[in-house]
N, C-alpha and C. Protein backbone atom coordinates (compact mmCIF):
# COMPACT_ATOMS: atom_id res chain seq x y z
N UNK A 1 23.56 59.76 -11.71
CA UNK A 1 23.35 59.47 -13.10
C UNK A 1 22.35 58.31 -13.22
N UNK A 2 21.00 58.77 -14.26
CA UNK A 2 20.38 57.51 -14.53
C UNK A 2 20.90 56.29 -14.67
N UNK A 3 20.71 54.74 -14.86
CA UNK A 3 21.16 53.76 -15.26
C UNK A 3 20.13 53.89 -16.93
N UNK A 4 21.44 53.54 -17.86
CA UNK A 4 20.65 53.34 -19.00
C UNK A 4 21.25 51.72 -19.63
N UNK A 5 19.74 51.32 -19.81
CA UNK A 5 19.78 49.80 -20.05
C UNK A 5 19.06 49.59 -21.85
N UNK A 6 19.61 48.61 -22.29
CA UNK A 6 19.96 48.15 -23.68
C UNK A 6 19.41 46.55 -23.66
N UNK A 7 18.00 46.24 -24.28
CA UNK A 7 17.76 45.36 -24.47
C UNK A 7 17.57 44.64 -25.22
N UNK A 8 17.88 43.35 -25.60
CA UNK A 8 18.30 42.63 -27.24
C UNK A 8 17.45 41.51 -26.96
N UNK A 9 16.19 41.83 -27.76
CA UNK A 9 15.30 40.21 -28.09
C UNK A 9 15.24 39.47 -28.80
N UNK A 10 15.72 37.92 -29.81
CA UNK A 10 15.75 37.33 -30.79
C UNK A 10 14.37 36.78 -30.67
N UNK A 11 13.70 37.30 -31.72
CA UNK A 11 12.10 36.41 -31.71
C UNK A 11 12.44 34.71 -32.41
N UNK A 12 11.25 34.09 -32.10
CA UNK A 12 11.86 32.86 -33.10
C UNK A 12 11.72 33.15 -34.52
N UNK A 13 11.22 33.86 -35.12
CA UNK A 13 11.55 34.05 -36.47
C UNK A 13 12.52 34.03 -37.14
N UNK A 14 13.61 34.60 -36.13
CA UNK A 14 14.67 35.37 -36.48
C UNK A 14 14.77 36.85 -35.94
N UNK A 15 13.89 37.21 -36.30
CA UNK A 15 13.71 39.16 -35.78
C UNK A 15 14.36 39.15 -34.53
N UNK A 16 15.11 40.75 -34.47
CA UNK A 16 15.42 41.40 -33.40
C UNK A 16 14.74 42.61 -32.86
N UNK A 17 14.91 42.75 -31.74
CA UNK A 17 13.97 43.76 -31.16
C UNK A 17 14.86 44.33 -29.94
N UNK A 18 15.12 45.81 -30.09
CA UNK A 18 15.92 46.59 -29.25
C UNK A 18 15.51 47.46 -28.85
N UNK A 19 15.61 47.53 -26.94
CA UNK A 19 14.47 48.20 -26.41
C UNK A 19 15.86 48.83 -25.41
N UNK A 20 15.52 50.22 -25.40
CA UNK A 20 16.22 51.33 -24.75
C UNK A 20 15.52 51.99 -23.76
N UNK A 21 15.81 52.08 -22.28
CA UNK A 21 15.35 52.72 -21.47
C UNK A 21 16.62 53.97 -20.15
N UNK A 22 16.17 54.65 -20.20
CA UNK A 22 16.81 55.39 -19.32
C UNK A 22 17.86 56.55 -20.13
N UNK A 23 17.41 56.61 -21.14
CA UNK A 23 18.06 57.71 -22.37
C UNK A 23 17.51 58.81 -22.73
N UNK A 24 17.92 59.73 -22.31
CA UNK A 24 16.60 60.77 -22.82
C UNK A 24 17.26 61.00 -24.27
N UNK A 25 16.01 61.89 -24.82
CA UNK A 25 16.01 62.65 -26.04
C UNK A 25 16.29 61.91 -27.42
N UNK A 26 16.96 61.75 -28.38
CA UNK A 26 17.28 61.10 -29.60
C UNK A 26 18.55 60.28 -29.05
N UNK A 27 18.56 60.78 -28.13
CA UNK A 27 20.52 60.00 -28.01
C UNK A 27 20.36 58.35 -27.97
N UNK A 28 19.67 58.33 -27.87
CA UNK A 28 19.16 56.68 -28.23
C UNK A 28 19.54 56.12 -29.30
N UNK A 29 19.42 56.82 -30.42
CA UNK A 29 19.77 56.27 -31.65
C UNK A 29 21.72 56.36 -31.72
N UNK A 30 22.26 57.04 -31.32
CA UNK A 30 23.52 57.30 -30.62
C UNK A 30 23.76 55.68 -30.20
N UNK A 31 23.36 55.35 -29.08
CA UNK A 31 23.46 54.69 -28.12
C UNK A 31 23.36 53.09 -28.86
N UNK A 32 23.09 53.20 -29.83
CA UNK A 32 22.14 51.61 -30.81
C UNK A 32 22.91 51.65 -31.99
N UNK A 33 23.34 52.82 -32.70
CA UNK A 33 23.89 52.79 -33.57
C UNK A 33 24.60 51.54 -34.23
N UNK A 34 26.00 51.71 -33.28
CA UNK A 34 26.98 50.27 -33.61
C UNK A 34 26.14 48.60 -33.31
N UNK A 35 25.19 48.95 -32.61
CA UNK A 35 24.83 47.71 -32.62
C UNK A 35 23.74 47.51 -33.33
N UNK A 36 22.91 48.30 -34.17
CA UNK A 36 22.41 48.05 -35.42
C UNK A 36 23.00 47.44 -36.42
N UNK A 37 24.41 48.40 -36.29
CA UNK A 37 25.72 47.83 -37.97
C UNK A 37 25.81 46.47 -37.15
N UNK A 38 26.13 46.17 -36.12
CA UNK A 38 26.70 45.05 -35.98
C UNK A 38 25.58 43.89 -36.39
N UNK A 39 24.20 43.98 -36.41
CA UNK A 39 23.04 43.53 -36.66
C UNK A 39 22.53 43.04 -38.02
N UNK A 40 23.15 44.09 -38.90
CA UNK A 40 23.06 44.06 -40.03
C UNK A 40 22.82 45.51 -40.87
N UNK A 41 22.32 46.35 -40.29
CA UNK A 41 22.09 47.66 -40.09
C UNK A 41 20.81 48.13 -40.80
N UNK A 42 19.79 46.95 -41.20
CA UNK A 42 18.63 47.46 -41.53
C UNK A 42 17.49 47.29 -40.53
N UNK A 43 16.94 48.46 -40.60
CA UNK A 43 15.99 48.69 -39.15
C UNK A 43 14.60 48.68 -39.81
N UNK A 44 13.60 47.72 -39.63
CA UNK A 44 12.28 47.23 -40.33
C UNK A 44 11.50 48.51 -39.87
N UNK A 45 11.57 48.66 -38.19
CA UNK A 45 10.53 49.78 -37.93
C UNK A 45 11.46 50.35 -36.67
N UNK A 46 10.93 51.59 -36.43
CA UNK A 46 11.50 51.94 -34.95
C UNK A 46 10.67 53.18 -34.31
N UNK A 47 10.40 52.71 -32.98
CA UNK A 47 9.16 53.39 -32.51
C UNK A 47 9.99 54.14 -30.85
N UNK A 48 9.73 55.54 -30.85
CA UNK A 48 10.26 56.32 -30.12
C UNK A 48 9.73 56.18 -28.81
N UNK A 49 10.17 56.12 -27.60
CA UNK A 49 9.27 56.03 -26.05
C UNK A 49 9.05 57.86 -26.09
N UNK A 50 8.53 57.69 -24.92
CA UNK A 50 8.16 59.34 -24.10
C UNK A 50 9.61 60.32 -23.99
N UNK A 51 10.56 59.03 -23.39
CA UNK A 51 11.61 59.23 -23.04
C UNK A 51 12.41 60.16 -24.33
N UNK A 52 12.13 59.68 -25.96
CA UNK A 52 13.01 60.65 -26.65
C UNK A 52 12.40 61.92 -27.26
N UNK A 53 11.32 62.17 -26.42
CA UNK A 53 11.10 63.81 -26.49
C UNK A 53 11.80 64.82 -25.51
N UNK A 54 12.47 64.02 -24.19
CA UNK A 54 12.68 64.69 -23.04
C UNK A 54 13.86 65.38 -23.47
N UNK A 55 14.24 66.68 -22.78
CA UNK A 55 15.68 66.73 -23.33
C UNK A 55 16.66 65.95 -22.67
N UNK A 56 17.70 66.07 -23.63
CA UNK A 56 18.89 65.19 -23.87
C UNK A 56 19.80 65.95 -22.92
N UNK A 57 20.40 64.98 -22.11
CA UNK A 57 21.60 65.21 -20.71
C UNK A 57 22.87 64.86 -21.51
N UNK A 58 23.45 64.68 -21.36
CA UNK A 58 25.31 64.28 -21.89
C UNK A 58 25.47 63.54 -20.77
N UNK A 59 26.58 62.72 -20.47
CA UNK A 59 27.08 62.47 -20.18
C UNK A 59 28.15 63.40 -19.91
N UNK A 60 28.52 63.16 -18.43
CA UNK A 60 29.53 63.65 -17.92
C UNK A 60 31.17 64.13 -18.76
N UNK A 61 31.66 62.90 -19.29
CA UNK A 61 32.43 63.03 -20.11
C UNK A 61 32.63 63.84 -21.55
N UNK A 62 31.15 63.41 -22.00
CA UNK A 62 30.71 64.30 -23.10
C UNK A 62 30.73 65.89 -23.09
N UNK A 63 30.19 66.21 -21.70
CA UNK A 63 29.88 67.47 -21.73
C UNK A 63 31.22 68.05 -21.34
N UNK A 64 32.15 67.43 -20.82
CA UNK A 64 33.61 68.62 -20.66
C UNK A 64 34.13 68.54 -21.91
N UNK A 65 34.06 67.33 -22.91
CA UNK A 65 34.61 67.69 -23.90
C UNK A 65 34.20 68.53 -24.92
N UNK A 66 33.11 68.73 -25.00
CA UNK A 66 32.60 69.98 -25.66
C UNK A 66 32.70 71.48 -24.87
N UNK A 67 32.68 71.55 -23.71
CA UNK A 67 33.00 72.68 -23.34
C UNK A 67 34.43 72.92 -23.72
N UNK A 68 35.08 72.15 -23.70
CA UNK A 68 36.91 72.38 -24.00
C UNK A 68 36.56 73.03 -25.18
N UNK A 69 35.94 72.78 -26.14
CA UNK A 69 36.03 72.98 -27.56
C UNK A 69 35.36 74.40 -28.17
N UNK A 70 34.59 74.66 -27.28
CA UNK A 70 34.23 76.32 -27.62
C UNK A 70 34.92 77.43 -27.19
């Protein structure tokens, strides 16, 4: 399994800046979610890597629980 890493920058302004690597596909926004709300939950801009065109893997856990379910 990839390592997927979550990075949190406070500029001196104030601004935050959250940088996601090792996530494929949209699941990124998944992955940031709660820690947007926890942020405040307004997002000024947000710019996609290469990485969230690729398709999207599950997680191990994820994926038996959806197989249970069909």
């Amino acid at each position: 399994m990839e390592l997927e890493e979550i990075d949190v920058f406070i500029e001196k302004d104030g601004q935050v800046r959250i940088e996601v690597r090792g996530v494929k596909g949209t699941h990124c926004l998944t992955v940031t979610k709660d820690l947007e709300q926890a942020l405040g939950g307004q997002v000024a801009k947000r710019e996609m890597t290469p990485e969230a065109g690729e398709p999207t893997r599950l997680p191990e856990c994820e994926q038996r629980q959806q197989s249970t379910q069909q």
